[in-house]
Protein backbone atom coordinates (compact mmCIF):
# COMPACT_ATOMS: atom_id res chain seq x y z
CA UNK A 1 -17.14 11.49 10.11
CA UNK A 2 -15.59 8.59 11.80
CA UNK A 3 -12.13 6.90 9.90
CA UNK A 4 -11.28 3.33 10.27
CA UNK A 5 -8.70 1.60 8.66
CA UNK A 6 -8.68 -2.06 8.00
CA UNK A 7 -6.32 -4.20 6.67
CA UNK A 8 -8.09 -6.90 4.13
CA UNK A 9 -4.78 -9.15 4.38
CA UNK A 10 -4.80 -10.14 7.61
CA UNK A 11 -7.73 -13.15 8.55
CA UNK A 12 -9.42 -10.11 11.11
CA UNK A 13 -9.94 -7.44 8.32
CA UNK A 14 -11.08 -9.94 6.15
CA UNK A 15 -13.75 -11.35 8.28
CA UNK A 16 -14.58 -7.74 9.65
CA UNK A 17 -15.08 -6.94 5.71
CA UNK A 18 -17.31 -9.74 5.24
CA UNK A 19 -19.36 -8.98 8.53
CA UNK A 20 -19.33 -5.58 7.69
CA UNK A 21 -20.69 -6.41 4.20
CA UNK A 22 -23.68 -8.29 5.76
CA UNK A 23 -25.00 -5.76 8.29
CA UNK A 24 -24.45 -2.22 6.70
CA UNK A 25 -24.39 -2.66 2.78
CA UNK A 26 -26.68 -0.48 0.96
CA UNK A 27 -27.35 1.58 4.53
CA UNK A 28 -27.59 5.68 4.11
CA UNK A 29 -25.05 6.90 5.75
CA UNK A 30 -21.95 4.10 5.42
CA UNK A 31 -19.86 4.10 2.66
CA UNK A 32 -16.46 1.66 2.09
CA UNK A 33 -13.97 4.29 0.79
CA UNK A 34 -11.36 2.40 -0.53
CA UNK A 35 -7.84 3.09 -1.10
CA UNK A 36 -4.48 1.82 -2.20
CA UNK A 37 -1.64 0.38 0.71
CA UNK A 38 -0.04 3.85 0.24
CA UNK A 39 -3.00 6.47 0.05
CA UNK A 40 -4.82 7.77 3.24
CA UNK A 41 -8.56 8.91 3.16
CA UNK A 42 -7.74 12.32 4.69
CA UNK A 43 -3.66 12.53 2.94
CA UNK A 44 -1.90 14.36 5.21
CA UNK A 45 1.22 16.41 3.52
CA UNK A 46 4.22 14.35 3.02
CA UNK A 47 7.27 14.97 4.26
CA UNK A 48 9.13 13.24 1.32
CA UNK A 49 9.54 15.28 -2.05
CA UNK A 50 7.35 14.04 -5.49
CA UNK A 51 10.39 13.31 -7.06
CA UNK A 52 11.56 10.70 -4.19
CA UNK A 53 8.49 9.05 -3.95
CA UNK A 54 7.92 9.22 -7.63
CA UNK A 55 11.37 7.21 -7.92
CA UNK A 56 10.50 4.68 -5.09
CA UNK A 57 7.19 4.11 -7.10
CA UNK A 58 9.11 3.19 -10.17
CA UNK A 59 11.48 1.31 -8.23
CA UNK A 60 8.36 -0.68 -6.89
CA UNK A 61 7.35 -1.37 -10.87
CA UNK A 62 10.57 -2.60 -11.81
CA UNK A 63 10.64 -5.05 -9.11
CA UNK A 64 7.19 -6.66 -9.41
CA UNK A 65 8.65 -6.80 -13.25
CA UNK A 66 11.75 -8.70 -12.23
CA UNK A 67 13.98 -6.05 -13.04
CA UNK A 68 16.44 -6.31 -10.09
CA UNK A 69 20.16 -6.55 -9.45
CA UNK A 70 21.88 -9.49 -7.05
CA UNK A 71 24.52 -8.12 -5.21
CA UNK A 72 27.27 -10.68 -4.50
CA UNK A 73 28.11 -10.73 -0.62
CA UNK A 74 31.59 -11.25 -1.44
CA UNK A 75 32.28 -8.69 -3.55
CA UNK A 76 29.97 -5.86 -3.61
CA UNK A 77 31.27 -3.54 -5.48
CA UNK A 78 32.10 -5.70 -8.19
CA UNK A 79 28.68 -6.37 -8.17
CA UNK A 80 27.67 -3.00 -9.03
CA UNK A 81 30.06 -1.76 -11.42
């Protein structure tokens, strides 16, 4: 079994998706596995603990949900307190 991994953002992935689509769809044999930007095909073990990337994850949620804080360059720690 052969891995390749293709990024679908970029202009290349996308038109090596498409041109993949057109030759090999419906083949024996080929299969699109797809997976999210942070999962691998084969996961290897991580070297970060569930809890820390559990945390970054919902630190990822509450920023796509506009739940941030602006630090002010002048006075930082004001800006955390």
């Amino acid at each position: 079994m052969t891995t390749i991994k293709i990024n679908e953002r970029t202009k290349t992935g996308k038109a090596f998706m498409e041109m993949f689509e057109a030759f090999f769809k419906g083949l024996d044999g080929i299969e699109i596995v797809e997976t999210d930007s942070y999962a691998q095909v084969n996961e290897e073990e991580s070297i970060y603990s569930p809890e820390f990337i559990e945390k970054i994850k919902k630190a990822e949620d509450n920023i796509k949900k506009g739940k941030t804080t602006r630090l002010n360059p002048e006075d930082i720690w004001g800006s955390i307190l």
